[in-house]
PDB file of N, CA and C in Angstrom:
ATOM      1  N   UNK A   1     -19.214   0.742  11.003  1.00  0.00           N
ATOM      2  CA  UNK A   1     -20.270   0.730  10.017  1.00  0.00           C
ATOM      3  C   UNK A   1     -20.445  -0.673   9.455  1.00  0.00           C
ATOM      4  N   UNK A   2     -21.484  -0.701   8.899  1.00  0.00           N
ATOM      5  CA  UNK A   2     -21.698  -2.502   8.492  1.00  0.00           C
ATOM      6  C   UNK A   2     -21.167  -2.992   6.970  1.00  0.00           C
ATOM      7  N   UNK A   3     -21.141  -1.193   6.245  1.00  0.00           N
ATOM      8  CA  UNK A   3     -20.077  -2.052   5.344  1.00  0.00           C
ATOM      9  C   UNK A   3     -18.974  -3.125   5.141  1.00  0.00           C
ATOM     10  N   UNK A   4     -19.117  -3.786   3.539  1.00  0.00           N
ATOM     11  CA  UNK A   4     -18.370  -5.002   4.186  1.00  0.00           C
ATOM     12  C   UNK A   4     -16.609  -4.119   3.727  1.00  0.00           C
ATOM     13  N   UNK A   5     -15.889  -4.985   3.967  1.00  0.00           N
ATOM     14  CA  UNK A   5     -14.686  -4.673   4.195  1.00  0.00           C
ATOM     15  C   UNK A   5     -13.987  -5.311   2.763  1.00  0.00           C
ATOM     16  N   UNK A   6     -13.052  -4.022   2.333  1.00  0.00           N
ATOM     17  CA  UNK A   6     -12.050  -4.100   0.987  1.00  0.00           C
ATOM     18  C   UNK A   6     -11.561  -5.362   0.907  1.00  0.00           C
ATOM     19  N   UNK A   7     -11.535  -5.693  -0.466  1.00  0.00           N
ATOM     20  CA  UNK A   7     -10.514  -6.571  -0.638  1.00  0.00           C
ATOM     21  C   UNK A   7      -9.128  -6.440  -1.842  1.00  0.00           C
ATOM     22  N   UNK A   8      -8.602  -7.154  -1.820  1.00  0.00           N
ATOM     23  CA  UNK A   8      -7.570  -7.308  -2.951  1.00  0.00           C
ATOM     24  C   UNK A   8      -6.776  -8.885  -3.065  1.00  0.00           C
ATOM     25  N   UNK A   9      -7.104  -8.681  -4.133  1.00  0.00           N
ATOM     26  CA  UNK A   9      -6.918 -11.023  -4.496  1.00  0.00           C
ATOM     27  C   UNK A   9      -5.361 -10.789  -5.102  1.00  0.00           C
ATOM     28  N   UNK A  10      -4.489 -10.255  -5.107  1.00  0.00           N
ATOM     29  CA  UNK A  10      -3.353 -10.067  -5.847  1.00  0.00           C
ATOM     30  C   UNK A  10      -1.929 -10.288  -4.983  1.00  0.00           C
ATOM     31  N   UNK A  11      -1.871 -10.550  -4.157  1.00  0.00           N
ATOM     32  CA  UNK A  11      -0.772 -10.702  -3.245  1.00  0.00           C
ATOM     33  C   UNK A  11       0.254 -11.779  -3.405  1.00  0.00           C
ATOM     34  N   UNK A  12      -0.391 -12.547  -4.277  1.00  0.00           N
ATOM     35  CA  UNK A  12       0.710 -13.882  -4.025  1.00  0.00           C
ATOM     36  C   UNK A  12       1.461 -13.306  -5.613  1.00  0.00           C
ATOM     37  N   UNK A  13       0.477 -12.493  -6.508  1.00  0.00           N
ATOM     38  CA  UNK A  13       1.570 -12.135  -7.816  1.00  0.00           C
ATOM     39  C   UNK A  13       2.482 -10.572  -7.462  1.00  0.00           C
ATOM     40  N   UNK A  14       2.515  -9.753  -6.020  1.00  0.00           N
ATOM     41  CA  UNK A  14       3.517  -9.399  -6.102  1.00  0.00           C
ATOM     42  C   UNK A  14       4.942  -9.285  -5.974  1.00  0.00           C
ATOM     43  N   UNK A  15       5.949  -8.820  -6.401  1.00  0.00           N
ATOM     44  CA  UNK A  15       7.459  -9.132  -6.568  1.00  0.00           C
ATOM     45  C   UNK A  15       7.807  -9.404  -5.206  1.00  0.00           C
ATOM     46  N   UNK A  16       9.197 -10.198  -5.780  1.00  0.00           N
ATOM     47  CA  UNK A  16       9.797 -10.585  -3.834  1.00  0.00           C
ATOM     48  C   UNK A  16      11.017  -9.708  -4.283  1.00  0.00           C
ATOM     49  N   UNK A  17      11.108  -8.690  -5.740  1.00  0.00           N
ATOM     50  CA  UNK A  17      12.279  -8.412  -5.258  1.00  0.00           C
ATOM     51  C   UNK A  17      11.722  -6.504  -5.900  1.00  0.00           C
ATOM     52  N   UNK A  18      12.555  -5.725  -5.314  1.00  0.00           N
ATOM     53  CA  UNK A  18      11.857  -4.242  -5.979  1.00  0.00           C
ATOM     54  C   UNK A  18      13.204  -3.978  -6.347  1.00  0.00           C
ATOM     55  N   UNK A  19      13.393  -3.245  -7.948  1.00  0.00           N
ATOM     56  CA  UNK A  19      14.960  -2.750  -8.211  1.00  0.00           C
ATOM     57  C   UNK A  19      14.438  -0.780  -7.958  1.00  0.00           C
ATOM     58  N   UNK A  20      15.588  -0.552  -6.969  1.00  0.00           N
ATOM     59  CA  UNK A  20      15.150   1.002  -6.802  1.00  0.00           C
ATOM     60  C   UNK A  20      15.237   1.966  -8.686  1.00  0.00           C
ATOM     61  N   UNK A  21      16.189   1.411  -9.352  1.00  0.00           N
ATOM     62  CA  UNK A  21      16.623   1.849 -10.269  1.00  0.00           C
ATOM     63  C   UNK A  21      15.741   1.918 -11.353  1.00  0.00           C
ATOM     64  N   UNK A  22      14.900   0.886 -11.464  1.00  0.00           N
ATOM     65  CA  UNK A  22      13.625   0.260 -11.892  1.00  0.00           C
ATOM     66  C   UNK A  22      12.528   0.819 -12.106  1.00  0.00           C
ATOM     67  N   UNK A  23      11.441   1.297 -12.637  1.00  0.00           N
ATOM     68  CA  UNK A  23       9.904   1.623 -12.398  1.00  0.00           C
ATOM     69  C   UNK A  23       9.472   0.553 -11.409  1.00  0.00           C
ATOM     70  N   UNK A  24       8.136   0.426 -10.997  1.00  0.00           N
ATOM     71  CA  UNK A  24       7.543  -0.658  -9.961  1.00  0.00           C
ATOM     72  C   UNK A  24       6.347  -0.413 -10.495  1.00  0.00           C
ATOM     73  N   UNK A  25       5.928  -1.618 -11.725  1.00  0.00           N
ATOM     74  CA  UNK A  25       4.550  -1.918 -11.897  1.00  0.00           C
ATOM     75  C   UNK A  25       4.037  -2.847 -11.002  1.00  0.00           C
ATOM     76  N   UNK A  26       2.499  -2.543 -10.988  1.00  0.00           N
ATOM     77  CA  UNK A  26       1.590  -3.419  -9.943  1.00  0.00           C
ATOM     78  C   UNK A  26       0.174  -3.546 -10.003  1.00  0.00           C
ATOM     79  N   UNK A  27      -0.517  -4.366 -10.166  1.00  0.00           N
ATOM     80  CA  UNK A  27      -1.859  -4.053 -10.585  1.00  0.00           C
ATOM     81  C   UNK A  27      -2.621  -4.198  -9.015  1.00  0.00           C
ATOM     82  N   UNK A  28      -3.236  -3.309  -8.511  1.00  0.00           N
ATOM     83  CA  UNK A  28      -3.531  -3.203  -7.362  1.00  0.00           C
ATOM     84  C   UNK A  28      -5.235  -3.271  -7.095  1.00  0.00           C
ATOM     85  N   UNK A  29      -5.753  -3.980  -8.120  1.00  0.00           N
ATOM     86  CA  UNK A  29      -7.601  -3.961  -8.522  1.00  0.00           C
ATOM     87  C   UNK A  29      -7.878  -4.230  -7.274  1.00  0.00           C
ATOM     88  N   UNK A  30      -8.638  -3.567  -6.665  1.00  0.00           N
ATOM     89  CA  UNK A  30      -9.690  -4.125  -5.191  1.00  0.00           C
ATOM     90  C   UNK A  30     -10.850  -4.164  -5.441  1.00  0.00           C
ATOM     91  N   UNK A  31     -11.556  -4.324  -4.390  1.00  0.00           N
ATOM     92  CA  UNK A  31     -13.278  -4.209  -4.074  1.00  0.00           C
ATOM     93  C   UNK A  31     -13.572  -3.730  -3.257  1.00  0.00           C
ATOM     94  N   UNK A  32     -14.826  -3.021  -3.624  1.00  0.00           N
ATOM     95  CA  UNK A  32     -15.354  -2.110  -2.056  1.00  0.00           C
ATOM     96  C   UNK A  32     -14.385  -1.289  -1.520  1.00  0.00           C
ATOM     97  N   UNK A  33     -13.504  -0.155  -2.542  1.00  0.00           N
ATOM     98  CA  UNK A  33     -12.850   0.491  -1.686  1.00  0.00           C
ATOM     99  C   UNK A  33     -12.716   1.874  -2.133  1.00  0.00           C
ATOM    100  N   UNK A  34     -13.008   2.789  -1.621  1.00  0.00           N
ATOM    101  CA  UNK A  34     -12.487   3.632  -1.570  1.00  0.00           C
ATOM    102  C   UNK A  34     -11.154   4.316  -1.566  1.00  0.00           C
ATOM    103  N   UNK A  35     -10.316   4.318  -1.492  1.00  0.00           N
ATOM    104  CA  UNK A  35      -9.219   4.393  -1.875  1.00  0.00           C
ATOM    105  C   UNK A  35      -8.363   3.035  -1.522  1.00  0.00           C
ATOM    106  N   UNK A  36      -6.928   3.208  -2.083  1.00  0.00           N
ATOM    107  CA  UNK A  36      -5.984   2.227  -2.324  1.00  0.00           C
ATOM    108  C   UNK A  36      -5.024   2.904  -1.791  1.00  0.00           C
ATOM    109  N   UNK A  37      -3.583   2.423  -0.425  1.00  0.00           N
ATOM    110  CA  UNK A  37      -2.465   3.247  -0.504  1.00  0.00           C
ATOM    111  C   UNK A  37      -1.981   1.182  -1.100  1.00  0.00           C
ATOM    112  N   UNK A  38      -0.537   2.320  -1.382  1.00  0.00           N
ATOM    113  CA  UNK A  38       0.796   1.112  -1.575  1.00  0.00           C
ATOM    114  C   UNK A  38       1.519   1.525  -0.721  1.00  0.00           C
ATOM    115  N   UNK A  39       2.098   0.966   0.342  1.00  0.00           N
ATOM    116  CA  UNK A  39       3.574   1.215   1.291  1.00  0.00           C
ATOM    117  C   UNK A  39       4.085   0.594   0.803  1.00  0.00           C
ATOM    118  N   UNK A  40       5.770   0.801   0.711  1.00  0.00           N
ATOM    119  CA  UNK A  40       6.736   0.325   0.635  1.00  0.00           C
ATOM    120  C   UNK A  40       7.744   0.508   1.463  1.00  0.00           C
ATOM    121  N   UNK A  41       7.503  -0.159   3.001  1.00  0.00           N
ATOM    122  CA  UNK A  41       8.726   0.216   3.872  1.00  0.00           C
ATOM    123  C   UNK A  41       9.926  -0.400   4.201  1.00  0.00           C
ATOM    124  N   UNK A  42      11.148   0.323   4.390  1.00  0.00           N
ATOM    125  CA  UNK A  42      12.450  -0.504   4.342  1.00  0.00           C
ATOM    126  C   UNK A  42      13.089  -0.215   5.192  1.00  0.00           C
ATOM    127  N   UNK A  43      13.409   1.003   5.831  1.00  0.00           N
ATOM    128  CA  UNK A  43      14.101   1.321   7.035  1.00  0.00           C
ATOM    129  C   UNK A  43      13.812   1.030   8.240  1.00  0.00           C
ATOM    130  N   UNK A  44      14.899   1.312   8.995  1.00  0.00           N
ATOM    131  CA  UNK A  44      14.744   0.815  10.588  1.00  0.00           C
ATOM    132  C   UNK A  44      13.529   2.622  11.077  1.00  0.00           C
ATOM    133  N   UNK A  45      13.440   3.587  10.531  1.00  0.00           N
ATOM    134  CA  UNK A  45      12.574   4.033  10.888  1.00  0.00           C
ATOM    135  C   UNK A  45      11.173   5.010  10.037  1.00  0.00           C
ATOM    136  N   UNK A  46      10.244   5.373  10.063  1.00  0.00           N
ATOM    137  CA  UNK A  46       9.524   5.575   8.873  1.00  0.00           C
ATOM    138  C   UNK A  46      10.046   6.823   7.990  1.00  0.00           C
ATOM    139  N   UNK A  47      10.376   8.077   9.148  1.00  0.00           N
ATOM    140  CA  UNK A  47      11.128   8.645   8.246  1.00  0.00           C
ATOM    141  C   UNK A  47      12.470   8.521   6.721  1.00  0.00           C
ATOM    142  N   UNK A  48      12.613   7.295   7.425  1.00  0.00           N
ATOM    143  CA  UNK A  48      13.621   6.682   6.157  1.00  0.00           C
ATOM    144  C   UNK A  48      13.635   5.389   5.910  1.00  0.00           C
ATOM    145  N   UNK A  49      13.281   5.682   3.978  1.00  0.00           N
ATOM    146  CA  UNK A  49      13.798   4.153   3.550  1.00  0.00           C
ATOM    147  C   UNK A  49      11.820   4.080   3.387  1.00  0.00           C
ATOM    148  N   UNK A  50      10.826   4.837   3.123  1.00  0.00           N
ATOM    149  CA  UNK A  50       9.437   4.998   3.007  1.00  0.00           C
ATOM    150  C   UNK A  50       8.737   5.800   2.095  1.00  0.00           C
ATOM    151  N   UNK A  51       8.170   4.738   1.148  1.00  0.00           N
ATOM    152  CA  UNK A  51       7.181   5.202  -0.172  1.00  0.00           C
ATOM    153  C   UNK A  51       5.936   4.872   0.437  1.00  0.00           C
ATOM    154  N   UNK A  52       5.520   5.930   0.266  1.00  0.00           N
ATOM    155  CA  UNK A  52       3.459   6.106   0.274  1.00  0.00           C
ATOM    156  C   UNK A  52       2.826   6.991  -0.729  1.00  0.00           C
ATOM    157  N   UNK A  53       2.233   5.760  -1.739  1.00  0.00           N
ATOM    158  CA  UNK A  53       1.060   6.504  -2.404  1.00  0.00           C
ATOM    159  C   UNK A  53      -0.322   6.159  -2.046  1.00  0.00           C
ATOM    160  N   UNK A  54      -1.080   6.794  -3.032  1.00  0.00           N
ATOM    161  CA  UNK A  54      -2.659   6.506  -3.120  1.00  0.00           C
ATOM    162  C   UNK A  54      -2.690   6.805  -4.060  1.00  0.00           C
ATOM    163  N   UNK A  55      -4.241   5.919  -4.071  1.00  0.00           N
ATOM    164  CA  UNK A  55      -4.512   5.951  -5.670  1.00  0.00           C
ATOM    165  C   UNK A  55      -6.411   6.042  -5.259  1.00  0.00           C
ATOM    166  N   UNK A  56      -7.085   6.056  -6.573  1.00  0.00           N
ATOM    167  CA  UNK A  56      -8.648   6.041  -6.230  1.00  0.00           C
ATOM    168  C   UNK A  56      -8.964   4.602  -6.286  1.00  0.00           C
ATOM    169  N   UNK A  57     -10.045   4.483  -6.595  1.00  0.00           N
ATOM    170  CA  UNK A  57     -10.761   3.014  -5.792  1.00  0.00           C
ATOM    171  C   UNK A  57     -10.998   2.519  -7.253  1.00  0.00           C
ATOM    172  N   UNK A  58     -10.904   2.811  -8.362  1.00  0.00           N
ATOM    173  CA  UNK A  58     -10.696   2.608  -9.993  1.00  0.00           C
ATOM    174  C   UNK A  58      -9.328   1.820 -10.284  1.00  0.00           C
ATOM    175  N   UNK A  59      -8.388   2.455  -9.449  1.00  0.00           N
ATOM    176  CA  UNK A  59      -7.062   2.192 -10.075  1.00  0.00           C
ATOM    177  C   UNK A  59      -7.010   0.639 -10.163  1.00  0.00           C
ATOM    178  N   UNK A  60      -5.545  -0.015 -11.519  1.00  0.00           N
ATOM    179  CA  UNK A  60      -5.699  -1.099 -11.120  1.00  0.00           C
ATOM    180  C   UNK A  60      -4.046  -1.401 -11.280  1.00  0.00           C
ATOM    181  N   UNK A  61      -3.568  -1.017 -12.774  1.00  0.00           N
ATOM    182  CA  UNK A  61      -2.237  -1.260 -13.184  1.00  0.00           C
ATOM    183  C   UNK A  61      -1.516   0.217 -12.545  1.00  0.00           C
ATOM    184  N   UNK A  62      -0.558   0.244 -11.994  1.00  0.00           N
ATOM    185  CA  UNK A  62      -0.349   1.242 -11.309  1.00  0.00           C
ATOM    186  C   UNK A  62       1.386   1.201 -11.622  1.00  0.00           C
ATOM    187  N   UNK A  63       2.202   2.336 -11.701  1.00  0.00           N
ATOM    188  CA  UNK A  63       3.355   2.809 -11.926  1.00  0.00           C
ATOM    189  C   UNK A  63       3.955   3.330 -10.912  1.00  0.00           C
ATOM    190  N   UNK A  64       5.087   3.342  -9.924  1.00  0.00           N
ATOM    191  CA  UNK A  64       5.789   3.615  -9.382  1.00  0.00           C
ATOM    192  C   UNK A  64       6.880   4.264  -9.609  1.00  0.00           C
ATOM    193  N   UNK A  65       7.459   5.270 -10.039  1.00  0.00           N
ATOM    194  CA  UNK A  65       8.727   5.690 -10.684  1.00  0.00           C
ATOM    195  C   UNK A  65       9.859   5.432 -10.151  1.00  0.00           C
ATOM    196  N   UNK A  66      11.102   4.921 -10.630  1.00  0.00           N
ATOM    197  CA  UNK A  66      12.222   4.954  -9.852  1.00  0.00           C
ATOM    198  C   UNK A  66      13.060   5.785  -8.682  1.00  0.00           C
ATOM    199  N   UNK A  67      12.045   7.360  -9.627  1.00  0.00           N
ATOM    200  CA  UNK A  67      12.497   8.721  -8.622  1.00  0.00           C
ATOM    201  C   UNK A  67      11.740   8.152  -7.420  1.00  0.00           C
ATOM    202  N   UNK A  68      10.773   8.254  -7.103  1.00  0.00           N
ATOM    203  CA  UNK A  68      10.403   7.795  -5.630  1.00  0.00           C
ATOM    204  C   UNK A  68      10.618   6.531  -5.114  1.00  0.00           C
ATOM    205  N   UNK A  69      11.290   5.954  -5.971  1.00  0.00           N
ATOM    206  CA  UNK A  69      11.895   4.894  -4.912  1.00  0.00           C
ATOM    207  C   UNK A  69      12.858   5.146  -4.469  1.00  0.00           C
ATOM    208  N   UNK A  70      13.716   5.850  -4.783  1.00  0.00           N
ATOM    209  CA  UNK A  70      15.141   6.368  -4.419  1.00  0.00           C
ATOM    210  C   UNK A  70      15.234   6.534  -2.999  1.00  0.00           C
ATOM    211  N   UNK A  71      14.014   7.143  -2.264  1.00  0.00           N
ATOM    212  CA  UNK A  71      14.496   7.020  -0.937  1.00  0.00           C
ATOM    213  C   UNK A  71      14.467   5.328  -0.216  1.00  0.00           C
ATOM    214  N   UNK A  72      13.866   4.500  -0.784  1.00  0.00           N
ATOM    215  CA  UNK A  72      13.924   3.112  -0.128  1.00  0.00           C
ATOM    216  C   UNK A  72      15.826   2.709   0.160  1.00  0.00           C
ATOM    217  N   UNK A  73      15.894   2.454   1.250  1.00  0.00           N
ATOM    218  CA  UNK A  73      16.813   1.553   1.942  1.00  0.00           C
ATOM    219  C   UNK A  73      17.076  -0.039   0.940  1.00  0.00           C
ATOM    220  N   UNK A  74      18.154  -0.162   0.631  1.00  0.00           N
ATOM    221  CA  UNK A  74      18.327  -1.430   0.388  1.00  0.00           C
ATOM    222  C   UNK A  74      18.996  -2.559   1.328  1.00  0.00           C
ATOM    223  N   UNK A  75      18.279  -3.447   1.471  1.00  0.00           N
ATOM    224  CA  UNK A  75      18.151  -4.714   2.028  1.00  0.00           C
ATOM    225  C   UNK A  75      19.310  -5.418   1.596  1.00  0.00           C
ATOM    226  N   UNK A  76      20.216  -5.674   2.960  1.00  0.00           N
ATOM    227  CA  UNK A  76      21.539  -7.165   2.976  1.00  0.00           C
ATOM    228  C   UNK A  76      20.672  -8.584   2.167  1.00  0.00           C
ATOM    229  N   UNK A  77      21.397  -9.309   2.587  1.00  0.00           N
ATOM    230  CA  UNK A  77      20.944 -10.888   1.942  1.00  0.00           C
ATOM    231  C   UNK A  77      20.294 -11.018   3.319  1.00  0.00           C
ATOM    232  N   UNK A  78      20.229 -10.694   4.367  1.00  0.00           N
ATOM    233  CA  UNK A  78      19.141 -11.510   5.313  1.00  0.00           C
ATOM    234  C   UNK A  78      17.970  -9.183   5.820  1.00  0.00           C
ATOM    235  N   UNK A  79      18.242  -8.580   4.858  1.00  0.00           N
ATOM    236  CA  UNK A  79      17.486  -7.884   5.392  1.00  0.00           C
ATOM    237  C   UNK A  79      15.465  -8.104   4.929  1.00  0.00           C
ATOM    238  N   UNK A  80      15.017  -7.226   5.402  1.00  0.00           N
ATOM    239  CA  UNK A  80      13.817  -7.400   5.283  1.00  0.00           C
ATOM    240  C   UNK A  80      13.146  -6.269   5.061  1.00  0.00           C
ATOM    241  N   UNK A  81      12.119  -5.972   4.102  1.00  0.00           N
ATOM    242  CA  UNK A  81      11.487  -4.704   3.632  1.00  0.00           C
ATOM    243  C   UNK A  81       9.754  -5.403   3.535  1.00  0.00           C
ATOM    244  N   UNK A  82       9.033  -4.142   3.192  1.00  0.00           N
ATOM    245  CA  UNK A  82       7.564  -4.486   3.259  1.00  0.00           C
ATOM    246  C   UNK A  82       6.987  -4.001   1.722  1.00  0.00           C
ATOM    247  N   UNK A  83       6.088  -4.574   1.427  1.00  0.00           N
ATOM    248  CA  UNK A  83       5.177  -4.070   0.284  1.00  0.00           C
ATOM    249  C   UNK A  83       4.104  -4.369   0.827  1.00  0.00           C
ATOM    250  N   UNK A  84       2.887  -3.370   0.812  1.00  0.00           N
ATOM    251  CA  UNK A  84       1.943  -3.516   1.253  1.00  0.00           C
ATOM    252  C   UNK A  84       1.201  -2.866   0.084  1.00  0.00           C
ATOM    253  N   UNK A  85      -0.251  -3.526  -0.269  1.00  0.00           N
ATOM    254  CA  UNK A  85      -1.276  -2.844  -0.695  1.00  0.00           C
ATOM    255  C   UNK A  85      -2.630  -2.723   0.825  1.00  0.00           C
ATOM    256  N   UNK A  86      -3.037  -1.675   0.340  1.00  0.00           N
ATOM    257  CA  UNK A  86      -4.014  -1.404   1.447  1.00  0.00           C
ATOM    258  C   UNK A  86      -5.288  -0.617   1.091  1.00  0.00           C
ATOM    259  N   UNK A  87      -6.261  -1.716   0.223  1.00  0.00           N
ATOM    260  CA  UNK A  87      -7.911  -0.994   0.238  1.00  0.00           C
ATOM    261  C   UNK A  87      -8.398  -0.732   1.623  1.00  0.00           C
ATOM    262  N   UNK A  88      -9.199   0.762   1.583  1.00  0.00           N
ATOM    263  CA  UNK A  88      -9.831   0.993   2.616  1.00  0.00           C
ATOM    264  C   UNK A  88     -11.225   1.805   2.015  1.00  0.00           C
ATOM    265  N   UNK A  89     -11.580   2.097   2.387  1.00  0.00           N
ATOM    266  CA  UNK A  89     -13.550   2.550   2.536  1.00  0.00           C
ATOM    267  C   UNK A  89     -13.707   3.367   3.884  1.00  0.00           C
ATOM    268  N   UNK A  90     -14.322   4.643   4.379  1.00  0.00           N
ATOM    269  CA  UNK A  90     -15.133   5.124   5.028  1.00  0.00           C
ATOM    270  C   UNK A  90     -16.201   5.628   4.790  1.00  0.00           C
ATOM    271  N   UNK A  91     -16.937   6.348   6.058  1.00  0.00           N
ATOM    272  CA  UNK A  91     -17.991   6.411   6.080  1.00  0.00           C
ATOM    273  C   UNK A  91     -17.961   7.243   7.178  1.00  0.00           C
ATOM    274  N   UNK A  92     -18.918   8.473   6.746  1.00  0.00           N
ATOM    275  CA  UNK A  92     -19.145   9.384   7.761  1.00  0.00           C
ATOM    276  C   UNK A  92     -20.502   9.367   8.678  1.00  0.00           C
ATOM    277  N   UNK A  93     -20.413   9.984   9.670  1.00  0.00           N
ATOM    278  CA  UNK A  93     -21.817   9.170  10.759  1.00  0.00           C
ATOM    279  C   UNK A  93     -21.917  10.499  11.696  1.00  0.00           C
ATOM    280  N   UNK A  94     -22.842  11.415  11.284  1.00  0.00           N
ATOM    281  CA  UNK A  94     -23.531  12.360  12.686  1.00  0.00           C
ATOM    282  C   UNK A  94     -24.190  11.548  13.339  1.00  0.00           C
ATOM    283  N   UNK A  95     -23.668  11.906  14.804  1.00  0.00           N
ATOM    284  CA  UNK A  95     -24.062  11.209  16.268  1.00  0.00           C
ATOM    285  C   UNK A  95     -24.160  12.475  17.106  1.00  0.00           C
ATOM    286  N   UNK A  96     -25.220  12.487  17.783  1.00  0.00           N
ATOM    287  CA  UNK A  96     -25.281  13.483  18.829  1.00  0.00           C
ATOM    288  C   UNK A  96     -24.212  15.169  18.489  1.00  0.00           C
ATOM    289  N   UNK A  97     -25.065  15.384  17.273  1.00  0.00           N
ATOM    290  CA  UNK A  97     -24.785  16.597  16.095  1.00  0.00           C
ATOM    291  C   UNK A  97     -22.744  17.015  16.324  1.00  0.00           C
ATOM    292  N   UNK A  98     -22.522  15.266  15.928  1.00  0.00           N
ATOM    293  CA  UNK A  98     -20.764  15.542  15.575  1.00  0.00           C
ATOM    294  C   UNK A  98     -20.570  14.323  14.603  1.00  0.00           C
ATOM    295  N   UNK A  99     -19.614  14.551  13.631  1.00  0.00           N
ATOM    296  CA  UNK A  99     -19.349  13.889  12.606  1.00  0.00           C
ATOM    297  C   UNK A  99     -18.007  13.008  13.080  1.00  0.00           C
ATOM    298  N   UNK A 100     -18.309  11.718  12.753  1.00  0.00           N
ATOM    299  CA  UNK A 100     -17.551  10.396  13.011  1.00  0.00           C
ATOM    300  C   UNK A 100     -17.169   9.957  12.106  1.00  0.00           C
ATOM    301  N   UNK A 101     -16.092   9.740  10.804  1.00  0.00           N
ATOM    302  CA  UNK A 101     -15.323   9.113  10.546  1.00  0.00           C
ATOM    303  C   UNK A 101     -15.034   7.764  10.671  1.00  0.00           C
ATOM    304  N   UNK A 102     -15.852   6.428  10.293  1.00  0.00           N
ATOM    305  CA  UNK A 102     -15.477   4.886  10.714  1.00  0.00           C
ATOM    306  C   UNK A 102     -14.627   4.681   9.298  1.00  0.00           C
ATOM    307  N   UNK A 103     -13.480   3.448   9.901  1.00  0.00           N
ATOM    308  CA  UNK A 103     -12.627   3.113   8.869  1.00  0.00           C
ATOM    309  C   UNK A 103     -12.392   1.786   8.407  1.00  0.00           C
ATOM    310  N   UNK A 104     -12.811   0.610   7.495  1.00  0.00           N
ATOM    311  CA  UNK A 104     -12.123  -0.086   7.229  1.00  0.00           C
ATOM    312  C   UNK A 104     -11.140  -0.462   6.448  1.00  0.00           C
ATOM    313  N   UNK A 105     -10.366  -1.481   6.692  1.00  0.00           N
ATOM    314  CA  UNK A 105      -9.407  -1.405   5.966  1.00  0.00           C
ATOM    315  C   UNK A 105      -8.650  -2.742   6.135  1.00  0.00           C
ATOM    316  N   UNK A 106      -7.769  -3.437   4.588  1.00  0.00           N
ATOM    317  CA  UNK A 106      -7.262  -4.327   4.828  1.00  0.00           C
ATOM    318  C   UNK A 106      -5.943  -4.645   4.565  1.00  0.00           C
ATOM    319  N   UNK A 107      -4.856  -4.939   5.229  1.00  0.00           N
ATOM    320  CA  UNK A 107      -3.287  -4.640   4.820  1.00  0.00           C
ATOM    321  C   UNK A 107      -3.240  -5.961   4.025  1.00  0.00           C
ATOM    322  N   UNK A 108      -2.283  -5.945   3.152  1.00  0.00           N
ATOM    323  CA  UNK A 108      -2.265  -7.140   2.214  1.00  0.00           C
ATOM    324  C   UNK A 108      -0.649  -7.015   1.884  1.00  0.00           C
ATOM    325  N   UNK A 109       0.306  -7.712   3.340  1.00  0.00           N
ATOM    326  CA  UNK A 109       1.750  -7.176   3.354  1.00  0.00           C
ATOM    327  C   UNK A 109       2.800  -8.839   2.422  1.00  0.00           C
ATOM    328  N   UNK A 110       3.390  -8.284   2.007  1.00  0.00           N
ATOM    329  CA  UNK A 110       4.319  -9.336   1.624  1.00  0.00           C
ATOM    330  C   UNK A 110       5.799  -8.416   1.802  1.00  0.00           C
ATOM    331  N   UNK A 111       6.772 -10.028   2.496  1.00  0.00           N
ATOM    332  CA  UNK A 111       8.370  -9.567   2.152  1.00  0.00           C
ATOM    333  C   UNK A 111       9.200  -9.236   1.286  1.00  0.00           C
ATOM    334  N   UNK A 112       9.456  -8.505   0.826  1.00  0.00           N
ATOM    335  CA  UNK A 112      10.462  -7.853  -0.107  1.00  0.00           C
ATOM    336  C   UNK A 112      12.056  -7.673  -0.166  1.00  0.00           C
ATOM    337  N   UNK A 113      12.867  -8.117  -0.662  1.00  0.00           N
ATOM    338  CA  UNK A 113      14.110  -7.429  -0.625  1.00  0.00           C
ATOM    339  C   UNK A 113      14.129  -6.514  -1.973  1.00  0.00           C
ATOM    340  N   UNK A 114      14.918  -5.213  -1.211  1.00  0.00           N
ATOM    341  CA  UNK A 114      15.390  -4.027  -2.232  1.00  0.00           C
ATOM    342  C   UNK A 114      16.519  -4.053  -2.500  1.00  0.00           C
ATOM    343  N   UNK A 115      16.477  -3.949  -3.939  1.00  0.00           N
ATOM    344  CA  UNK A 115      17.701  -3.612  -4.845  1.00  0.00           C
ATOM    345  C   UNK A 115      18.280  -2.145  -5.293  1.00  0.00           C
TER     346      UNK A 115
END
């Protein structure tokens, strides 16, 4: 679709470090988006050591509770974890009487170590 594509200007102010024990504030303001997830991945696989929310396309200062961080994996001195914000936007499209689903979307990942 020709919509233009989400943004989010906030990446260089989020944390390099997450305390699981901690809340996890974040102001996650985008543009043009339809919804917002936050990943937070840490494990060697997604089932573990993986926070996923969403939020609406309003949100900006956003809360993380410590309870759901609890499943994040904590990171050695050389491990490596992800924080991602991710505006996205669709758009639905009948074509030859079937409904299409187009998606954009923009990952906005920085390195993290967990505490």
């Amino acid at each position: 679709h020709t919509d233009i594509f989400p943004t989010y200007s906030g990446l260089a102010s989020l944390p390099e470090t997450i305390t699981k024990a901690n809340n996890l504030s974040l102001n996650i303001a985008s543009s043009n988006a339809d919804s917002i997830y936050v990943a937070i991945i840490s494990g060697s696989t997604t089932s573990s050591g993986t926070v996923i929310k969403r939020y609406g396309p309003t949100a900006t200062n956003i809360t993380i509770s410590s309870a759901d961080l609890a499943p994040l994996t904590t990171t050695g001195s050389n491990g490596i974890a992800y924080l991602e914000v991710i505006p996205w936007r669709y758009k639905t499209v009948a074509l030859n009487s079937k409904n299409y689903v187009f998606m954009k979307l923009a990952a906005y990942v920085k390195n993290v170590k967990i505490q």
